[in-house]
PDB file of N, CA and C in Angstrom:
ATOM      1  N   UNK A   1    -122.365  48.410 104.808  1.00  0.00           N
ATOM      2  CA  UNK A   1    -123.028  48.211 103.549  1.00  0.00           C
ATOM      3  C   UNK A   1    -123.955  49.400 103.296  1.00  0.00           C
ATOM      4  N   UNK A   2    -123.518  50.031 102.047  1.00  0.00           N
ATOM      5  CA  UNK A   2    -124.603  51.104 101.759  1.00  0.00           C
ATOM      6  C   UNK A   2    -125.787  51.077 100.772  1.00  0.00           C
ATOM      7  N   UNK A   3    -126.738  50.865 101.082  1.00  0.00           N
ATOM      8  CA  UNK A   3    -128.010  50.682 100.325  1.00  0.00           C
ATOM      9  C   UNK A   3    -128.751  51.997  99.350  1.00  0.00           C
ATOM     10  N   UNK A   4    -128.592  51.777  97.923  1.00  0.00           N
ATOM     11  CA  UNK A   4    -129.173  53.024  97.292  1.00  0.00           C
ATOM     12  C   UNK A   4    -130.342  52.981  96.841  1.00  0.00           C
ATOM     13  N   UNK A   5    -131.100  53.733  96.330  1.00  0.00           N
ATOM     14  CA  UNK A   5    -132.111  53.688  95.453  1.00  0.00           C
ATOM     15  C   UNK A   5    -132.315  55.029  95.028  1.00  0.00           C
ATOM     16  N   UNK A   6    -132.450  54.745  93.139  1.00  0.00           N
ATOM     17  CA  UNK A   6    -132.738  56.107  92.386  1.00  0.00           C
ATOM     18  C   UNK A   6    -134.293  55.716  91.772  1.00  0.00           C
ATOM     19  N   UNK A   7    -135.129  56.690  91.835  1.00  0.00           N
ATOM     20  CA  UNK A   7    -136.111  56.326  91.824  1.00  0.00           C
ATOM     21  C   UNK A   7    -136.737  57.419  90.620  1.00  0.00           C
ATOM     22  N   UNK A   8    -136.187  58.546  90.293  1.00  0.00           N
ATOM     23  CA  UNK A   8    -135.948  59.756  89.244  1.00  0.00           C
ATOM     24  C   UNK A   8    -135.148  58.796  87.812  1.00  0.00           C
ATOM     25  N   UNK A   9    -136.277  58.994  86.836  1.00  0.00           N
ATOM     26  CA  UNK A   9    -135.800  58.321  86.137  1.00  0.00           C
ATOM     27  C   UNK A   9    -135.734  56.875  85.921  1.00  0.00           C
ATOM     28  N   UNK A  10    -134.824  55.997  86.002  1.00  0.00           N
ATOM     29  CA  UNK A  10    -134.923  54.718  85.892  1.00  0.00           C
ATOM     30  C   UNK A  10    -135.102  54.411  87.556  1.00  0.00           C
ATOM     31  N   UNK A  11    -135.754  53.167  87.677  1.00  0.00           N
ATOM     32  CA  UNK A  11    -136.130  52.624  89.422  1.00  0.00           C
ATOM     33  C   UNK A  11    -134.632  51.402  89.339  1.00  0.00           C
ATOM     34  N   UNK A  12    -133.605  51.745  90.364  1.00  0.00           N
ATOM     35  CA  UNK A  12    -132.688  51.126  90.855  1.00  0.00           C
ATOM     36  C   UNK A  12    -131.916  51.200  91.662  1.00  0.00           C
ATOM     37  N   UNK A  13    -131.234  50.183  92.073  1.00  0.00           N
ATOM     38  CA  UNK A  13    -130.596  49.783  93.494  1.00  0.00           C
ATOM     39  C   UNK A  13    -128.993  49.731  93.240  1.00  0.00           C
ATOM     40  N   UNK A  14    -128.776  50.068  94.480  1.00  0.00           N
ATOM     41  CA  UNK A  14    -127.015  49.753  94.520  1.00  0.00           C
ATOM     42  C   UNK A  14    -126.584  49.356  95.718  1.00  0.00           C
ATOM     43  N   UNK A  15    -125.830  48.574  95.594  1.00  0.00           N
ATOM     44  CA  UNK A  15    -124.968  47.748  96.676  1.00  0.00           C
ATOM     45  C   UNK A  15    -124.065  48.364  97.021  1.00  0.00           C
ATOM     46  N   UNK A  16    -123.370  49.127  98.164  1.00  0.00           N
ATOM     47  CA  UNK A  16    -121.877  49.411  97.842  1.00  0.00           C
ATOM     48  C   UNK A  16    -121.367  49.968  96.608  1.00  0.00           C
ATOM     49  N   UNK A  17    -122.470  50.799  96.064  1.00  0.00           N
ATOM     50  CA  UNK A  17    -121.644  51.227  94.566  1.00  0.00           C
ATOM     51  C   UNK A  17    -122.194  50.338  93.567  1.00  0.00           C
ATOM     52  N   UNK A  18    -122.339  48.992  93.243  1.00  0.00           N
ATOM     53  CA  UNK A  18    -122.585  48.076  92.324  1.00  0.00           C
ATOM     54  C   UNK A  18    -124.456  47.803  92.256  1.00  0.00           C
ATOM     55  N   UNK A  19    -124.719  47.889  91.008  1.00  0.00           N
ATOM     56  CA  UNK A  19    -126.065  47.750  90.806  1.00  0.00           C
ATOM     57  C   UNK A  19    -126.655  46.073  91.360  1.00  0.00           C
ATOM     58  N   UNK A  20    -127.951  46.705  91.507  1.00  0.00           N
ATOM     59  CA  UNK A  20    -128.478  45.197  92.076  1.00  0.00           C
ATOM     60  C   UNK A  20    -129.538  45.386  91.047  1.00  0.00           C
ATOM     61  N   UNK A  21    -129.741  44.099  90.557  1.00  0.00           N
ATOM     62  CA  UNK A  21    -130.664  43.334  89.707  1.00  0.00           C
ATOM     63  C   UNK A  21    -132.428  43.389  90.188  1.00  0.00           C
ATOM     64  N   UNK A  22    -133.170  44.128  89.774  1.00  0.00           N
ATOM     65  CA  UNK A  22    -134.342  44.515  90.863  1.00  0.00           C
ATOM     66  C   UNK A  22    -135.325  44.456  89.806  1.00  0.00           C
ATOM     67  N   UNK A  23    -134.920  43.510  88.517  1.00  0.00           N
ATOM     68  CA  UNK A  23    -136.117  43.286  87.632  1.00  0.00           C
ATOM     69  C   UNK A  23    -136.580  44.046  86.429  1.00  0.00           C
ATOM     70  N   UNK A  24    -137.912  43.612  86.049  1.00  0.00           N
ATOM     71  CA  UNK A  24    -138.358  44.442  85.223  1.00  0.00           C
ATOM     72  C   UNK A  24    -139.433  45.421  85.482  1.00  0.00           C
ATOM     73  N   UNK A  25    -140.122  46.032  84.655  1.00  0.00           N
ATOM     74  CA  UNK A  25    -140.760  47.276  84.717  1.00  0.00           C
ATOM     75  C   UNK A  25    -141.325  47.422  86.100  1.00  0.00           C
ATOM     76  N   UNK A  26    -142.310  46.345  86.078  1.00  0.00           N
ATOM     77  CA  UNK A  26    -143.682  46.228  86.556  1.00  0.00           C
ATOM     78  C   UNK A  26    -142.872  45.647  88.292  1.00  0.00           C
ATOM     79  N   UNK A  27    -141.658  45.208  88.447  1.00  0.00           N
ATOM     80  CA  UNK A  27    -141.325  44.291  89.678  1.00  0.00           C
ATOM     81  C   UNK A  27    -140.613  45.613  90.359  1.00  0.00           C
ATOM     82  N   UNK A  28    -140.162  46.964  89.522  1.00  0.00           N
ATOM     83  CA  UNK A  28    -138.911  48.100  90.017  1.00  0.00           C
ATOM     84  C   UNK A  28    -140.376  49.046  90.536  1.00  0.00           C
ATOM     85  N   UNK A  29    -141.151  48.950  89.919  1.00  0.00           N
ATOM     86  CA  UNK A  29    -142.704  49.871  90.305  1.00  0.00           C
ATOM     87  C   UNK A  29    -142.797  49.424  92.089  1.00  0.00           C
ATOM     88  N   UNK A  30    -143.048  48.040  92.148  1.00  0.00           N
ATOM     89  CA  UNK A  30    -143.412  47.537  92.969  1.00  0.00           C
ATOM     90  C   UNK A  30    -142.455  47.810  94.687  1.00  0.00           C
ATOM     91  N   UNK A  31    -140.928  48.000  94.016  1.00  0.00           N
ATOM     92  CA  UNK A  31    -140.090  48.695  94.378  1.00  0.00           C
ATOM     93  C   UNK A  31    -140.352  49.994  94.258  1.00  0.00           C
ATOM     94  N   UNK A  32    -140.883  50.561  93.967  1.00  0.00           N
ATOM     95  CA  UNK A  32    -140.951  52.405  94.262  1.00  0.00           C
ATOM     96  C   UNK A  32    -142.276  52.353  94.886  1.00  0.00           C
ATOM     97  N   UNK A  33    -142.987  52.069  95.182  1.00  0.00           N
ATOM     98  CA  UNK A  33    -144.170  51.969  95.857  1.00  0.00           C
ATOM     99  C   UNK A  33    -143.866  51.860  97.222  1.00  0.00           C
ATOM    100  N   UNK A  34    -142.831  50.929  97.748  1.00  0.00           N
ATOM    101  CA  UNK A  34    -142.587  50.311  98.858  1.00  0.00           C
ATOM    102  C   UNK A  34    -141.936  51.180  99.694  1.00  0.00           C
ATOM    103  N   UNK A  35    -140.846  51.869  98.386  1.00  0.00           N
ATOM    104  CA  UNK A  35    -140.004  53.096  98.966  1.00  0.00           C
ATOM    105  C   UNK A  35    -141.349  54.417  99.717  1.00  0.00           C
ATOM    106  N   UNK A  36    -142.498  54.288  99.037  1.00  0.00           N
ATOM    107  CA  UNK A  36    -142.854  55.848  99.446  1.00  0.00           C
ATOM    108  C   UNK A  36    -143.200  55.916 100.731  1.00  0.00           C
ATOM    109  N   UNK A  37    -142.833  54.907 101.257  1.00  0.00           N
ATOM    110  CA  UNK A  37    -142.947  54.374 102.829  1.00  0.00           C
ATOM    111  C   UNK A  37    -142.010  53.691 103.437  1.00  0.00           C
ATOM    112  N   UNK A  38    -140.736  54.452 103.099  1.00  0.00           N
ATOM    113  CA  UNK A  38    -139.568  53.920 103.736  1.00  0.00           C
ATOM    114  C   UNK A  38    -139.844  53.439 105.021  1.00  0.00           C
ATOM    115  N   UNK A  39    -139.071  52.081 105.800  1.00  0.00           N
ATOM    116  CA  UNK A  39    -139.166  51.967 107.356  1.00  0.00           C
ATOM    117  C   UNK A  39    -140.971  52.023 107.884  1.00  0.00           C
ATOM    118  N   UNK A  40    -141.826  51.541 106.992  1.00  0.00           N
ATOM    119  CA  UNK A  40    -143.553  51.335 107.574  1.00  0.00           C
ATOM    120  C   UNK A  40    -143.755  50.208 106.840  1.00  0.00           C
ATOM    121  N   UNK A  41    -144.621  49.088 107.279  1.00  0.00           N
ATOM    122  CA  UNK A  41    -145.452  48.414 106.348  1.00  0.00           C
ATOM    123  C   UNK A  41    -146.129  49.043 105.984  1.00  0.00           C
ATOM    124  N   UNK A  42    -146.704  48.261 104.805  1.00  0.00           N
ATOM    125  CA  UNK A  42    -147.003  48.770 103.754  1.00  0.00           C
ATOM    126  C   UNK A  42    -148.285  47.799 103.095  1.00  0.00           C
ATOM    127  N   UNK A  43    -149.353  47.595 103.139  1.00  0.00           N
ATOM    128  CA  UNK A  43    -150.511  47.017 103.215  1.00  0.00           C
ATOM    129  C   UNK A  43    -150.401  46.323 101.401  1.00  0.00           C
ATOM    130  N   UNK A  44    -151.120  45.295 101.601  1.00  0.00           N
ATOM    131  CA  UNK A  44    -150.988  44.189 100.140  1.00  0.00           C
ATOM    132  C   UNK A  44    -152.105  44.982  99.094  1.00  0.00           C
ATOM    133  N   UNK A  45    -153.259  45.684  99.532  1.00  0.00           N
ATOM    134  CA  UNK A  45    -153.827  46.332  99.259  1.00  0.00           C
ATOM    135  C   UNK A  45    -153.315  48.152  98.839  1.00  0.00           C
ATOM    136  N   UNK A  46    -152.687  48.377  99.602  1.00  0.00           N
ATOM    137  CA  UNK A  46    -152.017  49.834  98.764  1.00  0.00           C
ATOM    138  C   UNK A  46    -151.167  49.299  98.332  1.00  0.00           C
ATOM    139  N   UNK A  47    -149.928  48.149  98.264  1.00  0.00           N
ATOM    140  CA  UNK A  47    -149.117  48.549  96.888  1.00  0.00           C
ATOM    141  C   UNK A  47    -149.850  47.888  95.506  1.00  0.00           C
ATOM    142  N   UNK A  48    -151.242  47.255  95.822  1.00  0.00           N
ATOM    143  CA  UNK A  48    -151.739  46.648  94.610  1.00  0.00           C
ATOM    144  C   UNK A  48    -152.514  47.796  93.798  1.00  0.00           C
ATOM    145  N   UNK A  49    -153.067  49.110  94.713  1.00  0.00           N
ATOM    146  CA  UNK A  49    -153.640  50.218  93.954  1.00  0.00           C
ATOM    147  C   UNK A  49    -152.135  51.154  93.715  1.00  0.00           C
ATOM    148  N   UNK A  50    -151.166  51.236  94.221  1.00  0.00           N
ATOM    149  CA  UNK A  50    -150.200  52.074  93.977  1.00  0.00           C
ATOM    150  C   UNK A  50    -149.696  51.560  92.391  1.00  0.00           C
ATOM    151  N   UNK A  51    -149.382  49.940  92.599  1.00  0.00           N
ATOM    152  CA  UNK A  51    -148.580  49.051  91.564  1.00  0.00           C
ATOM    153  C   UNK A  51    -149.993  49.127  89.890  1.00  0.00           C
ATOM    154  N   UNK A  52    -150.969  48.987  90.251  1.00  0.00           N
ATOM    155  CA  UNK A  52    -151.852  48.352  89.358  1.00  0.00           C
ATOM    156  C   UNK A  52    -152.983  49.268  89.141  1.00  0.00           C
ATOM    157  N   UNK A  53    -153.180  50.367  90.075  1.00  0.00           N
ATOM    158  CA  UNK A  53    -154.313  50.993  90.112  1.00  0.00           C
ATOM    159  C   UNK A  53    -155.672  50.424  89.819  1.00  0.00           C
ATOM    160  N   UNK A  54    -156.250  50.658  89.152  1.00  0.00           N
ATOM    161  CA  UNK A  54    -157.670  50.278  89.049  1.00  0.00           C
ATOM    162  C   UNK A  54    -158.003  48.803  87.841  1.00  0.00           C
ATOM    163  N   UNK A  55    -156.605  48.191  87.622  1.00  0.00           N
ATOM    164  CA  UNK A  55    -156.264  46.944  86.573  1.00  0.00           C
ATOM    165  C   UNK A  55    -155.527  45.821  87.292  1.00  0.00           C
ATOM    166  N   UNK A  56    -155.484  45.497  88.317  1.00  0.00           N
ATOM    167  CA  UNK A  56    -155.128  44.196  88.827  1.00  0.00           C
ATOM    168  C   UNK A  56    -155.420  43.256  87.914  1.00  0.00           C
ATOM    169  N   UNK A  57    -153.670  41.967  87.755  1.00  0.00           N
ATOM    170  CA  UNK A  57    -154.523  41.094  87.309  1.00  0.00           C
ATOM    171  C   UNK A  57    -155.205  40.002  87.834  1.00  0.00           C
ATOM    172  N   UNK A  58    -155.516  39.201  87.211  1.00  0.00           N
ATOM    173  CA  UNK A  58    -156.046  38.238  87.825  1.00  0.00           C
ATOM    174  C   UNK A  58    -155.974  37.719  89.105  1.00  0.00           C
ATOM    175  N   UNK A  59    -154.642  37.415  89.298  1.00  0.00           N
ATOM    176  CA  UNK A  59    -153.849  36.525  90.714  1.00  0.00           C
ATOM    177  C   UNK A  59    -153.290  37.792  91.058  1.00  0.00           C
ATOM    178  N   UNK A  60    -154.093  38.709  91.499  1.00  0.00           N
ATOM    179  CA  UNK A  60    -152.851  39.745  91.597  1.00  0.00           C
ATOM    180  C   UNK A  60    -151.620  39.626  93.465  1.00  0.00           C
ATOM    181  N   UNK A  61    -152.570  39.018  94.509  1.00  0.00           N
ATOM    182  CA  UNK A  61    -151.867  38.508  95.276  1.00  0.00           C
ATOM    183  C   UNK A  61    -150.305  37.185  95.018  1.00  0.00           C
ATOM    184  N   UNK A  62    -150.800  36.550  94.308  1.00  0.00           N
ATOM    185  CA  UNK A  62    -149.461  35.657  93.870  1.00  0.00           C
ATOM    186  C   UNK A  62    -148.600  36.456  93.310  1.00  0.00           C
ATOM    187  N   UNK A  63    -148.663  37.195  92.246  1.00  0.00           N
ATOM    188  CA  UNK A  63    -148.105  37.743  91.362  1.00  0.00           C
ATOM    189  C   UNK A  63    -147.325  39.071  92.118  1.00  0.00           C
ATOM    190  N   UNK A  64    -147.841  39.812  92.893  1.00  0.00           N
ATOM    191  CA  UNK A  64    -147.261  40.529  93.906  1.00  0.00           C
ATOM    192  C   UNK A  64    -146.381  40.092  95.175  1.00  0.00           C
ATOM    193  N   UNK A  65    -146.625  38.465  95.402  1.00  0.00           N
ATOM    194  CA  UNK A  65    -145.806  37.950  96.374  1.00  0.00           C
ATOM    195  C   UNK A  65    -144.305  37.514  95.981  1.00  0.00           C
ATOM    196  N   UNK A  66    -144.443  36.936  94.238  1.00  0.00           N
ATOM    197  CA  UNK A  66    -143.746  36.739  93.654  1.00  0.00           C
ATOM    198  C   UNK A  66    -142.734  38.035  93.711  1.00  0.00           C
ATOM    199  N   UNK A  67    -143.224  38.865  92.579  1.00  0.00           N
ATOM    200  CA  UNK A  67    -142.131  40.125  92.772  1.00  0.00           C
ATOM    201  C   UNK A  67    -141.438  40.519  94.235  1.00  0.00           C
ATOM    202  N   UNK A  68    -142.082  40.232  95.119  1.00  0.00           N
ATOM    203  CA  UNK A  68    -141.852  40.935  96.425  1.00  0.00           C
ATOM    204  C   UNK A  68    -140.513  39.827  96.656  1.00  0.00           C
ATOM    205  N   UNK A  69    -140.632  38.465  96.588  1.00  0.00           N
ATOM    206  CA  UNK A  69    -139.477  37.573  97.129  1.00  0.00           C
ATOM    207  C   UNK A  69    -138.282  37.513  96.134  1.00  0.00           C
ATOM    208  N   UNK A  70    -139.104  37.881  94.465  1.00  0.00           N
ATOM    209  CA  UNK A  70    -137.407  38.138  93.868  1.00  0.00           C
ATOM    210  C   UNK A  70    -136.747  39.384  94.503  1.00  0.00           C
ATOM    211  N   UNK A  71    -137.180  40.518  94.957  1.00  0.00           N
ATOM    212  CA  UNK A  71    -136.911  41.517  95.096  1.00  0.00           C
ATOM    213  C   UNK A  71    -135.836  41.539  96.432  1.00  0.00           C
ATOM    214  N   UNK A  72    -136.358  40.408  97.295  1.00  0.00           N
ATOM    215  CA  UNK A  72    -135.835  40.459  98.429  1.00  0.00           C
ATOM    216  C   UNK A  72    -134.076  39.285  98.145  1.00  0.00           C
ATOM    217  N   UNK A  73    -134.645  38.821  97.019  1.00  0.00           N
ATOM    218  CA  UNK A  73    -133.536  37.901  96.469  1.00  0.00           C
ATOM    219  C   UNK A  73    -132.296  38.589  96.115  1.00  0.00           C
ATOM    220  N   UNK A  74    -132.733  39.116  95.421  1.00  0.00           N
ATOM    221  CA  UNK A  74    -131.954  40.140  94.626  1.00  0.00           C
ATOM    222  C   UNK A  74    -130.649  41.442  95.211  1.00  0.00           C
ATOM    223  N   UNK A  75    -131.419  41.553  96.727  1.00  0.00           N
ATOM    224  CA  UNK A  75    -130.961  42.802  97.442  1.00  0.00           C
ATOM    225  C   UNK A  75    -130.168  42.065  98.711  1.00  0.00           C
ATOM    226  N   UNK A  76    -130.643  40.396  98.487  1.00  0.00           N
ATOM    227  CA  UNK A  76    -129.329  39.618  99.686  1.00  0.00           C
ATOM    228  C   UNK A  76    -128.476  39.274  98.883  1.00  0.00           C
ATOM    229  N   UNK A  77    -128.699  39.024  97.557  1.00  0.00           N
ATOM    230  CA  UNK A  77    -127.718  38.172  97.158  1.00  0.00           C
ATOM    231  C   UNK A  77    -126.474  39.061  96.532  1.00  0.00           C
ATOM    232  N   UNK A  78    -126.685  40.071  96.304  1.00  0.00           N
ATOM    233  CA  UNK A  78    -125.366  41.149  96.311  1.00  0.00           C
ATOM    234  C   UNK A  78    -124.313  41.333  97.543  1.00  0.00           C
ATOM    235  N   UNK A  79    -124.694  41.496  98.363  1.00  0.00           N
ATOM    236  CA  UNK A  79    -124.337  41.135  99.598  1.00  0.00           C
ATOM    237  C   UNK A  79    -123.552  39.747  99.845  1.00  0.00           C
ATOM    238  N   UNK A  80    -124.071  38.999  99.746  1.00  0.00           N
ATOM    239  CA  UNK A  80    -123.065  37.677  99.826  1.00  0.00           C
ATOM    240  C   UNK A  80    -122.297  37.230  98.915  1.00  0.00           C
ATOM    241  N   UNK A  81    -122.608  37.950  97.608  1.00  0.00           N
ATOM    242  CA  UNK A  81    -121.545  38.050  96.929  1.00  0.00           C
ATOM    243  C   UNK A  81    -120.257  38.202  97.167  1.00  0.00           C
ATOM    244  N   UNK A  82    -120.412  39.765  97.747  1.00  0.00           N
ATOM    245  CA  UNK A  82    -119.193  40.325  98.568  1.00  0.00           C
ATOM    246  C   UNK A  82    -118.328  39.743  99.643  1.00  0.00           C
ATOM    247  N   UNK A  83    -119.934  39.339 100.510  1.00  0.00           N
ATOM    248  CA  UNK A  83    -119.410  38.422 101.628  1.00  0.00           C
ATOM    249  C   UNK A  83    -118.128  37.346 101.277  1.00  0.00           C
ATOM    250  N   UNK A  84    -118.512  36.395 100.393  1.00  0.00           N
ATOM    251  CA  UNK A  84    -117.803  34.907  99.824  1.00  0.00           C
ATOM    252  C   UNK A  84    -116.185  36.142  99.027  1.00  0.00           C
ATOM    253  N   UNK A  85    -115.957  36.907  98.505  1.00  0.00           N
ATOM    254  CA  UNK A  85    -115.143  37.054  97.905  1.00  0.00           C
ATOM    255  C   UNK A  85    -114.104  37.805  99.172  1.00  0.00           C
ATOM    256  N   UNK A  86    -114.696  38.114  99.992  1.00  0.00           N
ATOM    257  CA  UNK A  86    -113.882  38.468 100.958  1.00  0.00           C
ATOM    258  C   UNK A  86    -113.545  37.719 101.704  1.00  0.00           C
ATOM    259  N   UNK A  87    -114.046  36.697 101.655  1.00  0.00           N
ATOM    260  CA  UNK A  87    -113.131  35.741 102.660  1.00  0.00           C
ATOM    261  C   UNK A  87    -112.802  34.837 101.993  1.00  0.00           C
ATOM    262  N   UNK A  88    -112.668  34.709 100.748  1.00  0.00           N
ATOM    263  CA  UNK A  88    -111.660  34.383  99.442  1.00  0.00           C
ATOM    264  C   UNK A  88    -110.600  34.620  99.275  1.00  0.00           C
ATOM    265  N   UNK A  89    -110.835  36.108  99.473  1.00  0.00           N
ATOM    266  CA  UNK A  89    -109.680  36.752  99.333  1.00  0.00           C
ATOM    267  C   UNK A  89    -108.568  36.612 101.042  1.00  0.00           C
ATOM    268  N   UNK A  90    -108.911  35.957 101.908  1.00  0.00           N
ATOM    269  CA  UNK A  90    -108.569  35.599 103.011  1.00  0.00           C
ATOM    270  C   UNK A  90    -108.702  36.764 104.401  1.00  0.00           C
ATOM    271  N   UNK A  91    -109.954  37.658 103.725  1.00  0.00           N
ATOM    272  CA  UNK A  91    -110.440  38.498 104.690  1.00  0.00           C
ATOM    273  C   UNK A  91    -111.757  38.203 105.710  1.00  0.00           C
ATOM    274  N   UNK A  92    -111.322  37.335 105.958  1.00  0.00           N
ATOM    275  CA  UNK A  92    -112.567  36.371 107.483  1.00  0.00           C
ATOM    276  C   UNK A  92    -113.422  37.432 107.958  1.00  0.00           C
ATOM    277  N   UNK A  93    -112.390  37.874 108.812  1.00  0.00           N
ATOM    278  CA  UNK A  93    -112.397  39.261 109.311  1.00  0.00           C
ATOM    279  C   UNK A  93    -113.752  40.027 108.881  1.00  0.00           C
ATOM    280  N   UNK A  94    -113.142  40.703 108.049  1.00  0.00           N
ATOM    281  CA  UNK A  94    -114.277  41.643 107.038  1.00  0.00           C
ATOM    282  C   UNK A  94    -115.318  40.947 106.400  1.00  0.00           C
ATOM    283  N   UNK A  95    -115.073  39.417 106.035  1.00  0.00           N
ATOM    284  CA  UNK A  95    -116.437  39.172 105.511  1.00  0.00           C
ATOM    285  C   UNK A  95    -117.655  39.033 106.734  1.00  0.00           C
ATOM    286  N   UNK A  96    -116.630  38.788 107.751  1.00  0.00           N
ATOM    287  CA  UNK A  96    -117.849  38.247 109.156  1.00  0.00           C
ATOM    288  C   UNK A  96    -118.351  39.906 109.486  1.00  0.00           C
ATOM    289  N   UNK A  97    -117.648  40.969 109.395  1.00  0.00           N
ATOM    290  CA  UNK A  97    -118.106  42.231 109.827  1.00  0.00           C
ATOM    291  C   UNK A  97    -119.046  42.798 108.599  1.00  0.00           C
ATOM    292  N   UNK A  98    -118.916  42.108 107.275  1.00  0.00           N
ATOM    293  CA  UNK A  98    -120.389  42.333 106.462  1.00  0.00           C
ATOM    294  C   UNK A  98    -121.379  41.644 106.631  1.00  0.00           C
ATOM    295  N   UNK A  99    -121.408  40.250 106.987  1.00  0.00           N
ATOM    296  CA  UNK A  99    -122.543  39.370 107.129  1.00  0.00           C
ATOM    297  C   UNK A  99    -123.115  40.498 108.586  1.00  0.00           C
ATOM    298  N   UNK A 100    -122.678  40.596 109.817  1.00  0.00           N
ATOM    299  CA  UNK A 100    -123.048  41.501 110.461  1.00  0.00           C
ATOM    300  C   UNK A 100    -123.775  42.653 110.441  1.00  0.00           C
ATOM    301  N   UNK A 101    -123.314  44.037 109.568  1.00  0.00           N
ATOM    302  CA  UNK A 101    -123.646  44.496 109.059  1.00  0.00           C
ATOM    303  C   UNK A 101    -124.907  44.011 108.400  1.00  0.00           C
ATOM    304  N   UNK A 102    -124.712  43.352 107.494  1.00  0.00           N
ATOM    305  CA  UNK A 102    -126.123  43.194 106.406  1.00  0.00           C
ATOM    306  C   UNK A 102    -127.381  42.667 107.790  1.00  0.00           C
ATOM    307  N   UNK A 103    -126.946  41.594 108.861  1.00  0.00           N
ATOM    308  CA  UNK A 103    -127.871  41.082 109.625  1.00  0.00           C
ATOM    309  C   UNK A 103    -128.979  41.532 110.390  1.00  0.00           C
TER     310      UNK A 103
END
């Protein structure tokens, strides 16, 4: 499974070639923030000055947890997409060597 991200220009993801659904403005930000630290955590506090700078809103912890779990929604569920159609298509095989992969 190959994982993309264009971050020049519009903020988005690709699955294997196929776009993944990663939201709107303010949720793809939240996504490029995360990126500038590929492979590190990444503190709730810097992506809230990276994401919001000096305008947090209100709940800005909920509202950042939120984006964070569609985000994570979004980037499995392409994936099992694939998964289910391949072993639809009566490829066991290959769907068990993507669930793998993705694991």
């Amino acid at each position: 499974m190959v994982v993309e991200f264009s971050l020049l220009g519009t903020i988005e993801a690709r699955l294997d070639g196929r776009p993944a659904d990663v939201g709107h403005m303010r949720q793809r930000c939240v996504l490029a923030a995360l990126l500038l630290d590929v492979n590190k955590a990444v503190s709730v506090d810097a992506l809230v000055d990276r994401v919001w700078g000096d305008r947090p809103p209100q709940r800005v912890r909920g509202t950042l947890y939120g984006y964070l779990s569609r985000l994570r929604q979004a980037l499995a569920q392409a994936p099992e997409v694939i998964m289910l159609a391949l072993y639809r298509a009566g490829g066991a095989a290959d769907a068990l060597s993507c669930y793998e992969d993705i694991r």
